[in-house]
Each structure stands twice: as C-alpha cells, then as structure tokens.
N, C-alpha and C. Protein backbone atom coordinates (compact mmCIF):
# COMPACT_ATOMS: atom_id res chain seq x y z
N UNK A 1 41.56 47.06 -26.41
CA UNK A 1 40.71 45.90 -26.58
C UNK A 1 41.53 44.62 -26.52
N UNK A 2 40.87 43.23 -25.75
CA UNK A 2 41.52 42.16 -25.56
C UNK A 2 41.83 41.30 -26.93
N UNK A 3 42.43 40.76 -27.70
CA UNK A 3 42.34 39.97 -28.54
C UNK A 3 42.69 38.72 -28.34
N UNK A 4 42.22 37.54 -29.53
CA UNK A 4 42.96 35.86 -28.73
C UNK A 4 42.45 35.83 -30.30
N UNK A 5 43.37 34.55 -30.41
CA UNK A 5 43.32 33.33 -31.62
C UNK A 5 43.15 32.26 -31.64
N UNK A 6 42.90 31.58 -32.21
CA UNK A 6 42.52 30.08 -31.99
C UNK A 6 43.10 29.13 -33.54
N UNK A 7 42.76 28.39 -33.60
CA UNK A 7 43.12 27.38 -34.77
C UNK A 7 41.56 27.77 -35.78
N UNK A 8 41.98 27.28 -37.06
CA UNK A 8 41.37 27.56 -38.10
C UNK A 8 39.95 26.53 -37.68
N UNK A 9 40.13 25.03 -37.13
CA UNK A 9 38.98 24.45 -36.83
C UNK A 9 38.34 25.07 -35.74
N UNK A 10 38.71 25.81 -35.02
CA UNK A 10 37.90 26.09 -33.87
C UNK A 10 37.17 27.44 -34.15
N UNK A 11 36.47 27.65 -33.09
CA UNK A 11 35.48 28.95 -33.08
C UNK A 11 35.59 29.62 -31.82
N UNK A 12 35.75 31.30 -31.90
CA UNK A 12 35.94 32.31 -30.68
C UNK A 12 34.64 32.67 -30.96
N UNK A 13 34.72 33.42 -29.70
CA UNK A 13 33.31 34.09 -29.63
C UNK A 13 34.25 34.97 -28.29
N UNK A 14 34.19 36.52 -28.31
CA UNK A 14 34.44 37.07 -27.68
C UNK A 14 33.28 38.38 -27.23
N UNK A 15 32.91 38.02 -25.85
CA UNK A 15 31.74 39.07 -25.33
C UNK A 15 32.11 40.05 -24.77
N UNK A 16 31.24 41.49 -24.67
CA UNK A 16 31.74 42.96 -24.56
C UNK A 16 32.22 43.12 -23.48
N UNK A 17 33.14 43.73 -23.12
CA UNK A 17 33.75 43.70 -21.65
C UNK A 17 32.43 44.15 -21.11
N UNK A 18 32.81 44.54 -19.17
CA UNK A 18 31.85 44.51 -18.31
C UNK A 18 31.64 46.27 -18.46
N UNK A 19 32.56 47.11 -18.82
CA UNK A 19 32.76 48.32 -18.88
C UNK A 19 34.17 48.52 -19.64
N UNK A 20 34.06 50.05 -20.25
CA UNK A 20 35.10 50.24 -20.95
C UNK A 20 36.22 51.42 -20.36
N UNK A 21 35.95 51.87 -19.49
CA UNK A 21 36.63 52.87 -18.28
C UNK A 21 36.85 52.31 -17.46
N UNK A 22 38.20 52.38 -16.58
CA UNK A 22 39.19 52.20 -15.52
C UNK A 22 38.31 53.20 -13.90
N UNK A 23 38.25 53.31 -13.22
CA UNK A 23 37.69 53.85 -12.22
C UNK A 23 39.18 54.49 -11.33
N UNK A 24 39.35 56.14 -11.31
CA UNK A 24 40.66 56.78 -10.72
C UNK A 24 40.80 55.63 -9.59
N UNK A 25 42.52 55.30 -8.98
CA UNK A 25 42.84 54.61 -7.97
C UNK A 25 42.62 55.47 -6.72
N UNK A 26 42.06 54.40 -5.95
CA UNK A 26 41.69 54.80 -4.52
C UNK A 26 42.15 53.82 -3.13
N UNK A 27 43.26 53.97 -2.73
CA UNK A 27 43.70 53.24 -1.92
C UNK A 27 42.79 52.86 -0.62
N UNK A 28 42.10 53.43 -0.42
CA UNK A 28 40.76 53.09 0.84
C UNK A 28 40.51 51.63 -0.02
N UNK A 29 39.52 51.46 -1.14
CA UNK A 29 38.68 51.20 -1.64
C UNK A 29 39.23 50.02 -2.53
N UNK A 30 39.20 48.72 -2.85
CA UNK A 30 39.71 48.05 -3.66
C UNK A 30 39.00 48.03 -5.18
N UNK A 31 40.39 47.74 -6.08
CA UNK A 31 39.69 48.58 -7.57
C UNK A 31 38.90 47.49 -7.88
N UNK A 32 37.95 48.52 -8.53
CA UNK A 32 37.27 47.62 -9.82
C UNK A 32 37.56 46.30 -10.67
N UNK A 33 36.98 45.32 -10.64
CA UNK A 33 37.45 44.72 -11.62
C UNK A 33 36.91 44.76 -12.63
N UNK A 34 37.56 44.71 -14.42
CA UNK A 34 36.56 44.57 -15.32
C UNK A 34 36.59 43.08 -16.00
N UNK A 35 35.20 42.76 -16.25
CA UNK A 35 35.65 41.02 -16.62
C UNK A 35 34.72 41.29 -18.09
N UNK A 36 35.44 40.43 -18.90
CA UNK A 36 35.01 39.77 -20.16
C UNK A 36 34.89 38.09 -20.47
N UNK A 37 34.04 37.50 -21.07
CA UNK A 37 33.57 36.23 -21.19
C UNK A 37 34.48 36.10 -22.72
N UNK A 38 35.34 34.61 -22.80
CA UNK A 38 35.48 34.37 -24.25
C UNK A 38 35.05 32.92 -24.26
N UNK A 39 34.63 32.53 -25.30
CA UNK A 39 34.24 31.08 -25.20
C UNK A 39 34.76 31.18 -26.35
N UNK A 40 34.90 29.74 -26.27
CA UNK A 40 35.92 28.67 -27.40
C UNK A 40 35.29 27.31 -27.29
N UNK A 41 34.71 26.91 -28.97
CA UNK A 41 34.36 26.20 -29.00
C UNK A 41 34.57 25.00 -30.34
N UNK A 42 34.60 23.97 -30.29
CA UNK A 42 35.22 23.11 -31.48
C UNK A 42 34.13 22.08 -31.89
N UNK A 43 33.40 22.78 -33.12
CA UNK A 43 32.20 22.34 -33.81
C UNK A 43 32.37 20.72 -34.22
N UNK A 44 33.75 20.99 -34.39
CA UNK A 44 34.28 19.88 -35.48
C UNK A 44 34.58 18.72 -35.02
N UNK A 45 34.77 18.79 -33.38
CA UNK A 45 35.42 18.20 -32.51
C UNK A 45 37.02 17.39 -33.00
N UNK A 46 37.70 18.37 -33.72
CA UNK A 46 38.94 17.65 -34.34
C UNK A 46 39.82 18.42 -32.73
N UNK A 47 40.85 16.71 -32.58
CA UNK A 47 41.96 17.16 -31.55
C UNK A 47 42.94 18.43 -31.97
C-alpha cells in the first residue's frame, strides 16, 4: 500500500487504488497501469 504525509495543518485524503493485483508480464502487450487519486488539501489556508 502507497503511503504520504503531509503537515499537521493540512489534510490527505487518499483513494482506493484502481486494482490491487499486478497482471503476469507480457511482452506483446503493454502492462497495466494501476492509478490511485490523493488529494491534498489546506482548510486553513496557512503557507
């Protein structure tokens, strides 16, 4: 699993990857990608 940190003022939000399995390598075929969304956001708006 991906992890990240941020500062105590800010806020993560980390969404479920796209899938949790790798797909066997297939050199014909270009791999899979798997993507995950993180947003980061600063309520507080402190620099």
């Amino acid at each position: 699993h991906f992890q990240a940190a941020v500062p105590k003022n800010m806020r993560i939000k980390l969404q479920n990857p796209s899938t949790s399995e790798l797909p066997v390598y297939n050199p014909i075929l270009p791999p899979q990608a798997i993507t995950q969304i993180l947003i980061v956001s600063n309520p507080n708006k402190v620099s």
